[in-house]
C-alpha atoms as a PDB file:
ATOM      1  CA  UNK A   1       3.595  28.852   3.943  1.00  0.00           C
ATOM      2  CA  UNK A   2       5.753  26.605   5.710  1.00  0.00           C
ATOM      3  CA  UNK A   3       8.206  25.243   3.535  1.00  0.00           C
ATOM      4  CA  UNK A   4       8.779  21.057   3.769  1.00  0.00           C
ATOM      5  CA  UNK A   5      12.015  19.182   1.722  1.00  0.00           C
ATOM      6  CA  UNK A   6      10.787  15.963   0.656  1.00  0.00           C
ATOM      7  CA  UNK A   7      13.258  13.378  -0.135  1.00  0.00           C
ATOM      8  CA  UNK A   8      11.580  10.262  -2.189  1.00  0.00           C
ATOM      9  CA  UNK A   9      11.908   8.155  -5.325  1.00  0.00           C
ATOM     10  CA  UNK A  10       8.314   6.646  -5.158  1.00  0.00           C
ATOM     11  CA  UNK A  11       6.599   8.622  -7.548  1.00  0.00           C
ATOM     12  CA  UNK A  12       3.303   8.008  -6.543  1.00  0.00           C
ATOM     13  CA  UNK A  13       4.061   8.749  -2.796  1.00  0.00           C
ATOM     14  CA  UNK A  14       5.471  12.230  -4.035  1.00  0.00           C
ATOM     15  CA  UNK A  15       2.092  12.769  -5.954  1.00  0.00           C
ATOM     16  CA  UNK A  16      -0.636  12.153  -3.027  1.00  0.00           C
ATOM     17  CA  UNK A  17       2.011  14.264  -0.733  1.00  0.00           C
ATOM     18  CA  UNK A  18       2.494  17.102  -2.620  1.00  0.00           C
ATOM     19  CA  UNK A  19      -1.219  16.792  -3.200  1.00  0.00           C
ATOM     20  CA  UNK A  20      -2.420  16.617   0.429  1.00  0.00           C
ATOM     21  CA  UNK A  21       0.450  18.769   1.860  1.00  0.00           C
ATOM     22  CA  UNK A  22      -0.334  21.801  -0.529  1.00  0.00           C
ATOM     23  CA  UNK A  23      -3.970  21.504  -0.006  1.00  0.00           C
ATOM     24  CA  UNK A  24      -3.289  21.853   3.665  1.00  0.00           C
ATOM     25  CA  UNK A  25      -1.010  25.210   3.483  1.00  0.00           C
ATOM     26  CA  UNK A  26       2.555  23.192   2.806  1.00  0.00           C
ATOM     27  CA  UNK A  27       4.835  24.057   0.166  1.00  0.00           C
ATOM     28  CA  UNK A  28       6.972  21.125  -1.368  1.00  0.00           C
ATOM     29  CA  UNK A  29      10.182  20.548  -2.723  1.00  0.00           C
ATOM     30  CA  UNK A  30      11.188  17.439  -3.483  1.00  0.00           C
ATOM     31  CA  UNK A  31      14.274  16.055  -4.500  1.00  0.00           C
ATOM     32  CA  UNK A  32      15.002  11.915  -5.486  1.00  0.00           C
ATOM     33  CA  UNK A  33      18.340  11.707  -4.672  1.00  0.00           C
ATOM     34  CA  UNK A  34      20.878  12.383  -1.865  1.00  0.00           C
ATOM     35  CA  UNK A  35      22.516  14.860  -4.200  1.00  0.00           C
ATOM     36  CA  UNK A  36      19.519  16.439  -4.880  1.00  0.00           C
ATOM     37  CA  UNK A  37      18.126  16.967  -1.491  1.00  0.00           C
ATOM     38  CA  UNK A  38      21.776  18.529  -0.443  1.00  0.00           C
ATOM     39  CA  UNK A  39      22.385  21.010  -3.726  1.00  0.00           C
ATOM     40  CA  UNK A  40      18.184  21.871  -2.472  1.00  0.00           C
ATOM     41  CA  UNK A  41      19.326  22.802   0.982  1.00  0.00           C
ATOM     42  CA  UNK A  42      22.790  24.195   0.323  1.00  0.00           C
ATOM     43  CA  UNK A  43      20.886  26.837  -1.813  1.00  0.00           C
ATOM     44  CA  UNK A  44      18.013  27.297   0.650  1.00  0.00           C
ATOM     45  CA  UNK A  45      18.117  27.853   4.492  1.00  0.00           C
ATOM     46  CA  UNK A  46      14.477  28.202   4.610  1.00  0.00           C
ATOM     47  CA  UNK A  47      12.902  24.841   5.145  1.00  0.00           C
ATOM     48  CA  UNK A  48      10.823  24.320   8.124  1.00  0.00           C
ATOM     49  CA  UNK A  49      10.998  20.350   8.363  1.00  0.00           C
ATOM     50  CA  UNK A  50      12.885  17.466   6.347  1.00  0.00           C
ATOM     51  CA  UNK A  51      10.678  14.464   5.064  1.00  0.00           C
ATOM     52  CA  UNK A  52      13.517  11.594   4.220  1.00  0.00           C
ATOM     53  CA  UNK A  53      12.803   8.592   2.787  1.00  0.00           C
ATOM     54  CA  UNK A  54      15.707   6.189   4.119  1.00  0.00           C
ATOM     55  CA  UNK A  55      16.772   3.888   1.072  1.00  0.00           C
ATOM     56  CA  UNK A  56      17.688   6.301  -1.942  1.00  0.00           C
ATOM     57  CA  UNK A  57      19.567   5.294  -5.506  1.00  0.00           C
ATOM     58  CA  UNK A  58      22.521   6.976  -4.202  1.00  0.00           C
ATOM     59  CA  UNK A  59      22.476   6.467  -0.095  1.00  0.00           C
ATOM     60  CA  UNK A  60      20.152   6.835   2.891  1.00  0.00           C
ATOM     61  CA  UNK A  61      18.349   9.394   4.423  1.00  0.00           C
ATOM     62  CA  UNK A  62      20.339   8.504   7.492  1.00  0.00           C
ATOM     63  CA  UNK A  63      23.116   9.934   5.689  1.00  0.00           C
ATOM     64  CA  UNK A  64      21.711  13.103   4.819  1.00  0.00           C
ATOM     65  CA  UNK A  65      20.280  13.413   8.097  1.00  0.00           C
ATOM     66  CA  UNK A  66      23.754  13.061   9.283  1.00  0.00           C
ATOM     67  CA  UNK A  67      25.241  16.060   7.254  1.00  0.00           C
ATOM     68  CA  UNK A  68      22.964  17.998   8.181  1.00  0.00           C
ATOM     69  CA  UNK A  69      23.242  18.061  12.151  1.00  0.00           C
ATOM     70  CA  UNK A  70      26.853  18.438  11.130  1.00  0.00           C
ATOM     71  CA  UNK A  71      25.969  21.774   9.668  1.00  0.00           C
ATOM     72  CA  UNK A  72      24.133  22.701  13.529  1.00  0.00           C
ATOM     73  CA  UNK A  73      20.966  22.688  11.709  1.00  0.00           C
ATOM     74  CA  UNK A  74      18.218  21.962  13.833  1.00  0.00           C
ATOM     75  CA  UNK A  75      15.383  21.751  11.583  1.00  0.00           C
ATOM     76  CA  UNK A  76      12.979  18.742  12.174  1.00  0.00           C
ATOM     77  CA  UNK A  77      13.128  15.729   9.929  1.00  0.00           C
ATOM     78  CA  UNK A  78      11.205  12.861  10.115  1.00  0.00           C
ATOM     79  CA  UNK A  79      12.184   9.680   8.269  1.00  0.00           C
ATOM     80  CA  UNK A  80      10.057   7.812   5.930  1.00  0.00           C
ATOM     81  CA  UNK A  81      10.656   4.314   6.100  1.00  0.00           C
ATOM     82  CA  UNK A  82       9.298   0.752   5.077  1.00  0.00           C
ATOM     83  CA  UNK A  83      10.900  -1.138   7.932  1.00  0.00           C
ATOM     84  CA  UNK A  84       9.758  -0.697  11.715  1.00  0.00           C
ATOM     85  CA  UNK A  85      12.668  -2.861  12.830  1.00  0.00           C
ATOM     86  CA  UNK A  86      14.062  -2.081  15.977  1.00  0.00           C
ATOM     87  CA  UNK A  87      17.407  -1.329  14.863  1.00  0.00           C
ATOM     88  CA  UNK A  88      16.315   1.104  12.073  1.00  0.00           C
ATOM     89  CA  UNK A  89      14.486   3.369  14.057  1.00  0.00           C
ATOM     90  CA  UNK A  90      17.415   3.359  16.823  1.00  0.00           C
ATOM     91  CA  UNK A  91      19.982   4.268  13.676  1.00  0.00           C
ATOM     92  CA  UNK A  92      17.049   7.323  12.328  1.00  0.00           C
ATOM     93  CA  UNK A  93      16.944   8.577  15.878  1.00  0.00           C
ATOM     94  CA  UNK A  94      20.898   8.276  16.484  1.00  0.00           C
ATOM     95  CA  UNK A  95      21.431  10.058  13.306  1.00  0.00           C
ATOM     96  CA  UNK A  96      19.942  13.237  14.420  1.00  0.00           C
ATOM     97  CA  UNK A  97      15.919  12.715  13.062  1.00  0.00           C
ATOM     98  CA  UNK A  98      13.130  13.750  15.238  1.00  0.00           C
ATOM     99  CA  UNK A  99      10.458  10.943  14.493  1.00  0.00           C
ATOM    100  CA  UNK A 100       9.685   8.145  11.856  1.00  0.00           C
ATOM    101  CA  UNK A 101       6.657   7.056  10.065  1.00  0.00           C
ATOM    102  CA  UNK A 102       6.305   3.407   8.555  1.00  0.00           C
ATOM    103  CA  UNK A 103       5.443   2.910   5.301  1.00  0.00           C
ATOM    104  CA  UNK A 104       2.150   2.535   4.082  1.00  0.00           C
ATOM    105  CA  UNK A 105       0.952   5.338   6.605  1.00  0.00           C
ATOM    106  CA  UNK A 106      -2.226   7.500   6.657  1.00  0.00           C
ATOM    107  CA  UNK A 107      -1.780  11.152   5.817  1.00  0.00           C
ATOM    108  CA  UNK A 108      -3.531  12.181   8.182  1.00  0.00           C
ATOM    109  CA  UNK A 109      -1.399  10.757  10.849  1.00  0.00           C
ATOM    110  CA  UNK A 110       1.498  12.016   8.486  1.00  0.00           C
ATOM    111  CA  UNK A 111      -0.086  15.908   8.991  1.00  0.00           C
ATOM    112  CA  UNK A 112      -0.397  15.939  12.607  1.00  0.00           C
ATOM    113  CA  UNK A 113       3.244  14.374  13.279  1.00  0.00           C
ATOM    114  CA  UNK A 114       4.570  17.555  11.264  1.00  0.00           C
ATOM    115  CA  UNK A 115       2.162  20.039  12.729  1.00  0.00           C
ATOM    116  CA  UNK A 116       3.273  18.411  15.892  1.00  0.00           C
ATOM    117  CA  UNK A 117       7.239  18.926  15.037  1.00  0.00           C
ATOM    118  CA  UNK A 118       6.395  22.151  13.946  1.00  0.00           C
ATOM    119  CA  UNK A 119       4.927  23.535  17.132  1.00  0.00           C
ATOM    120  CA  UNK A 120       7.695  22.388  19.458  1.00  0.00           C
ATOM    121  CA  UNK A 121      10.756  23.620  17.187  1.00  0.00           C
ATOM    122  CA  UNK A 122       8.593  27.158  17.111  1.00  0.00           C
ATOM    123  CA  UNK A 123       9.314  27.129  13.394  1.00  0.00           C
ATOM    124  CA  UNK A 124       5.130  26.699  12.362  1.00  0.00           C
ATOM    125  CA  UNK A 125       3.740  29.666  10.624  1.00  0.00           C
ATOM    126  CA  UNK A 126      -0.012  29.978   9.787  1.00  0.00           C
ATOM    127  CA  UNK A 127      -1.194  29.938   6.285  1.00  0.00           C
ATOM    128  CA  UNK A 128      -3.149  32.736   5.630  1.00  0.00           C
ATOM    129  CA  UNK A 129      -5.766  31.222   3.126  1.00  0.00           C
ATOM    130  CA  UNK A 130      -6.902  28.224   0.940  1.00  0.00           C
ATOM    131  CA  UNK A 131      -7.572  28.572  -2.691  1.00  0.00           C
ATOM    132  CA  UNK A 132     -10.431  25.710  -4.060  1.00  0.00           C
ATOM    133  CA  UNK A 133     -11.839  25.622  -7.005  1.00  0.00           C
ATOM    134  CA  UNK A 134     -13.648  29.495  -6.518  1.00  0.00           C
ATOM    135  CA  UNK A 135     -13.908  28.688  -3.270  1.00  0.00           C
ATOM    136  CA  UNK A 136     -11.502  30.648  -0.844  1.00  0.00           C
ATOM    137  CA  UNK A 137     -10.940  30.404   2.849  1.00  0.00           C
ATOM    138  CA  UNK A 138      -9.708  33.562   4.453  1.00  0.00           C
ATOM    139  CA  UNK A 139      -7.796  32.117   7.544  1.00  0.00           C
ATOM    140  CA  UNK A 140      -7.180  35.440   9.034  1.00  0.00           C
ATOM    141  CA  UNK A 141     -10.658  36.915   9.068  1.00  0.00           C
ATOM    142  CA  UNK A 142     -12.491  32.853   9.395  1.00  0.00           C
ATOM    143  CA  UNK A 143     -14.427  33.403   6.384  1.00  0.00           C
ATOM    144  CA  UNK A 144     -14.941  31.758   3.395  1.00  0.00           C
ATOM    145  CA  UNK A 145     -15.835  33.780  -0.166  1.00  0.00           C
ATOM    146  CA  UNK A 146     -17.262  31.980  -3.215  1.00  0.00           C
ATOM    147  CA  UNK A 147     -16.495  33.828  -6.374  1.00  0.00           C
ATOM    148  CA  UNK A 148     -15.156  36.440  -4.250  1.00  0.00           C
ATOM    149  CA  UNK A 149     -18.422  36.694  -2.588  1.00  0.00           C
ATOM    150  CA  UNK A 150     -18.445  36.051   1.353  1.00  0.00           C
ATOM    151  CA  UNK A 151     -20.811  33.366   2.685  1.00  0.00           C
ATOM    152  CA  UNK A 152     -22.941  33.675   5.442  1.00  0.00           C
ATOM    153  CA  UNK A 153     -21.392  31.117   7.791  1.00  0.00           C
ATOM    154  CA  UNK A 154     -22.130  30.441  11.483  1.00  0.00           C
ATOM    155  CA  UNK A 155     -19.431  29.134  13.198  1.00  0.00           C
ATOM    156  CA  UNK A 156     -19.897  25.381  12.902  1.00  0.00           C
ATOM    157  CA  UNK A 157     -20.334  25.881   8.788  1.00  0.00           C
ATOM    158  CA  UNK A 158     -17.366  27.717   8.654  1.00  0.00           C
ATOM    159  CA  UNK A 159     -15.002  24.635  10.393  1.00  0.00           C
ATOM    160  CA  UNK A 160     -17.262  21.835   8.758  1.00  0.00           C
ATOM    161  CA  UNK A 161     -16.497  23.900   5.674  1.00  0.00           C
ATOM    162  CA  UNK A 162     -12.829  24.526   6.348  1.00  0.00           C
ATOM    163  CA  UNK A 163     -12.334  20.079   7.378  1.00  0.00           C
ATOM    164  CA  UNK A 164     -13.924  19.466   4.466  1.00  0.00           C
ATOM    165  CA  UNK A 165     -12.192  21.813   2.464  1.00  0.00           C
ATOM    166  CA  UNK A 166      -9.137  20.992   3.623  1.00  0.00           C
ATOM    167  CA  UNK A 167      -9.577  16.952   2.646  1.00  0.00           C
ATOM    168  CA  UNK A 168     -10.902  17.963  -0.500  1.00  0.00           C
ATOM    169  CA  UNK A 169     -11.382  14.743  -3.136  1.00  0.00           C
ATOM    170  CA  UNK A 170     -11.692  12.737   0.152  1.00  0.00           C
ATOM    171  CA  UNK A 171     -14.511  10.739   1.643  1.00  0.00           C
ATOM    172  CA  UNK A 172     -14.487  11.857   5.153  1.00  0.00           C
ATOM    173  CA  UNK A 173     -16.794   9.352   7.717  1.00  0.00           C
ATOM    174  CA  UNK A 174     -19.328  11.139   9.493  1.00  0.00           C
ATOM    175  CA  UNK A 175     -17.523   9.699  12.641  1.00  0.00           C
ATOM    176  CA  UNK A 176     -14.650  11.739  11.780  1.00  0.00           C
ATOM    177  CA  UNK A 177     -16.764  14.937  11.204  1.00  0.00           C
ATOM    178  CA  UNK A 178     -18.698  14.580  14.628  1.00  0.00           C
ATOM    179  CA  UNK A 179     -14.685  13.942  16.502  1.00  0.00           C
ATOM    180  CA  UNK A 180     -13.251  16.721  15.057  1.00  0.00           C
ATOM    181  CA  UNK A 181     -15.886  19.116  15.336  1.00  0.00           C
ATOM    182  CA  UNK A 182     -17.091  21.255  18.024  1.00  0.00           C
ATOM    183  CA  UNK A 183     -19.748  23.736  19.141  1.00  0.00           C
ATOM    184  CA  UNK A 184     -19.125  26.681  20.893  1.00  0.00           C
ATOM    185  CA  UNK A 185     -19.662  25.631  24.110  1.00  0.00           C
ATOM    186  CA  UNK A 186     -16.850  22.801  24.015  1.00  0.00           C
ATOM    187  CA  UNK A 187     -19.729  20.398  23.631  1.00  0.00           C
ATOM    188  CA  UNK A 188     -19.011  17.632  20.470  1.00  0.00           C
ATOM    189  CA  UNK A 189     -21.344  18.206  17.222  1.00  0.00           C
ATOM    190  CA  UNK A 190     -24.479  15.752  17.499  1.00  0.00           C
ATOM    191  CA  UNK A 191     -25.376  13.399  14.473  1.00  0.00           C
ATOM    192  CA  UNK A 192     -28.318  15.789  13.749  1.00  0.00           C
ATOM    193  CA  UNK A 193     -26.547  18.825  14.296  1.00  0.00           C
ATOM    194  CA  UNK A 194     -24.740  17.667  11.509  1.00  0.00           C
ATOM    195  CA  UNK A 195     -26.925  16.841   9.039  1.00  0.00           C
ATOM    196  CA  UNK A 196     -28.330  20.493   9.532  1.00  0.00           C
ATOM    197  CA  UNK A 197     -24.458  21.896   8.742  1.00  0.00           C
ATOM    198  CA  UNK A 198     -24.767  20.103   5.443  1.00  0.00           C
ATOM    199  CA  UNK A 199     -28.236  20.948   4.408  1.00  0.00           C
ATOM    200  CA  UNK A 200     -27.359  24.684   5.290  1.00  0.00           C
ATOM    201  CA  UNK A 201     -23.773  24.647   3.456  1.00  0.00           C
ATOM    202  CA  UNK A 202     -25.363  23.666   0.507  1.00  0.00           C
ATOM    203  CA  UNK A 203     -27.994  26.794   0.369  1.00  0.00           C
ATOM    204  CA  UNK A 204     -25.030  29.064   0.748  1.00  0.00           C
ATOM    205  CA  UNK A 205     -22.564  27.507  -1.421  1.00  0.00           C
ATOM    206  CA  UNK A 206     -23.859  25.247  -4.267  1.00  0.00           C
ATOM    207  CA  UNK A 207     -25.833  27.123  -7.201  1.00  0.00           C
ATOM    208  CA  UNK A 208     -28.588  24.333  -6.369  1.00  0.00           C
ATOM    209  CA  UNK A 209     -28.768  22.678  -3.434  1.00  0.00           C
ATOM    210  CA  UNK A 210     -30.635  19.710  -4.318  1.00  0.00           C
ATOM    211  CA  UNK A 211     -27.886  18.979  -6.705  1.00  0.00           C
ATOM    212  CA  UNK A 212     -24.726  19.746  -5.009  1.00  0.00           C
ATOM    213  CA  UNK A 213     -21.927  19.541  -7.587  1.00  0.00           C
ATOM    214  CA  UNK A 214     -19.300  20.386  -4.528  1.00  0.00           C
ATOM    215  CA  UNK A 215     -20.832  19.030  -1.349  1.00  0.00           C
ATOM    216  CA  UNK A 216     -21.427  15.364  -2.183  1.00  0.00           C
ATOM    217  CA  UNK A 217     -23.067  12.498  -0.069  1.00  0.00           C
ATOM    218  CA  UNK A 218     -21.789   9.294  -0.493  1.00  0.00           C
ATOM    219  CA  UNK A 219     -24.106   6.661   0.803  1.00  0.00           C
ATOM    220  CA  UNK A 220     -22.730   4.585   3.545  1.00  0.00           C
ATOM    221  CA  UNK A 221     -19.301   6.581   4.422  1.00  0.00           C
ATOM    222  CA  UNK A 222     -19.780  10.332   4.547  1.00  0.00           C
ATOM    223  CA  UNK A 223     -19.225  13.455   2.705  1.00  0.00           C
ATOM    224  CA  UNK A 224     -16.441  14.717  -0.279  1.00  0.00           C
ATOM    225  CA  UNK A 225     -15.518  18.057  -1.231  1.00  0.00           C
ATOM    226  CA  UNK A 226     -15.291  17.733  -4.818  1.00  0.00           C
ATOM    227  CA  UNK A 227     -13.409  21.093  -5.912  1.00  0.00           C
END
């Protein structure tokens, strides 16, 4: 998995992102101090990307940032930061950091700004599978096996199942489904199309479909995996 340093004090930001990272093929260290996040990275070369919060108990993430582009490291780090004021982004970006995100952000935006980071710096390495619940989703082979057993999937079930999958415990709009999925043609998923997805999804994976304990409806927004 690629392996992400996250340097925070918040410790409800460090819950959802360990949460959402890890659920999307991330492993996280994190570390709440300058001190911390340097002992971390003096013992380990192996980090892919750098996630710095900028005001810390003992110094900035500007700092760190800093010693480590005076080490010729050129992993990416992105900066984490309540303020969008001109001159903090200009001192993040002077200071050897690759981007910045402004606090309260969406982690989705979050996701593709490291995926993004992580395909130009050639350091991005493709996670092989997704545990949920007994649900798993074999990456390598696109295929998805429920108690070990494979499901049946066409092509559109298996990448409705994999975006749901991967937002699992969120309430994902059918707007967002019908962007950010595609038929084989190139052609965008139609509302209808989608409905059928769901209604098939649930004969294959829920023990009865016209309860769904995994694939849930809510009325208004859109669909949950609920692991």
């Amino acid at each position: 998995m690629n392996r992400i340093l996250l340097l925070e004090d918040d410790e409800s930001l460090i819950d959802g992102l360990k949460y959402t990272l890890e659920k999307n093929g991330f492993s996280l260290d994190t570390a709440r101090t300058t001190a911390q996040a340097r002992a971390l990275l003096e013992a380990d070369a192996s980090y892919g990307l750098l996630l710095l919060d900028v005001t810390l108990p003992d110094g900035s993430g500007f700092d760190l940032c800093t010693w480590v582009r005076a080490r010729d490291r050129q992993i990416p780090i992105i900066f984490l930061t309540a303020s969008d004021e001109e001159l903090n982004i200009i001192r993040g970006l002077d200071s050897g950091g690759d981007d910045y995100i402004t606090k309260p952000f969406r982690l989705g935006e979050l996701l593709s700004r490291i995926r993004a980071l992580l395909r130009r710096s050639g350091l991005a390495k493709p996670a092989d599978g997704l545990q949920c619940g007994d649900l798993f989703l074999d990456f390598t082979k696109s295929q998805a096996l429920l108690k070990e057993r494979p499901l049946d999937l066409t092509a559109g079930e298996y990448r409705l199942l994999c975006l749901l999958v991967r937002n699992a415990g969120q309430v994902l709009p059918r707007s967002r489904i019908l962007d950010e999925l595609w038929d084989g043609s190139g052609s965008f998923v139609d509302d209808n199309t989608l409905s059928v997805y769901i209604r098939r999804l649930r004969e294959k994976a829920e023990e009865d479909p016209s309860h769904p304990m995994h694939l849930i409806t809510v009325r208004g927004f859109g669909y949950q995996w609920k692991p």
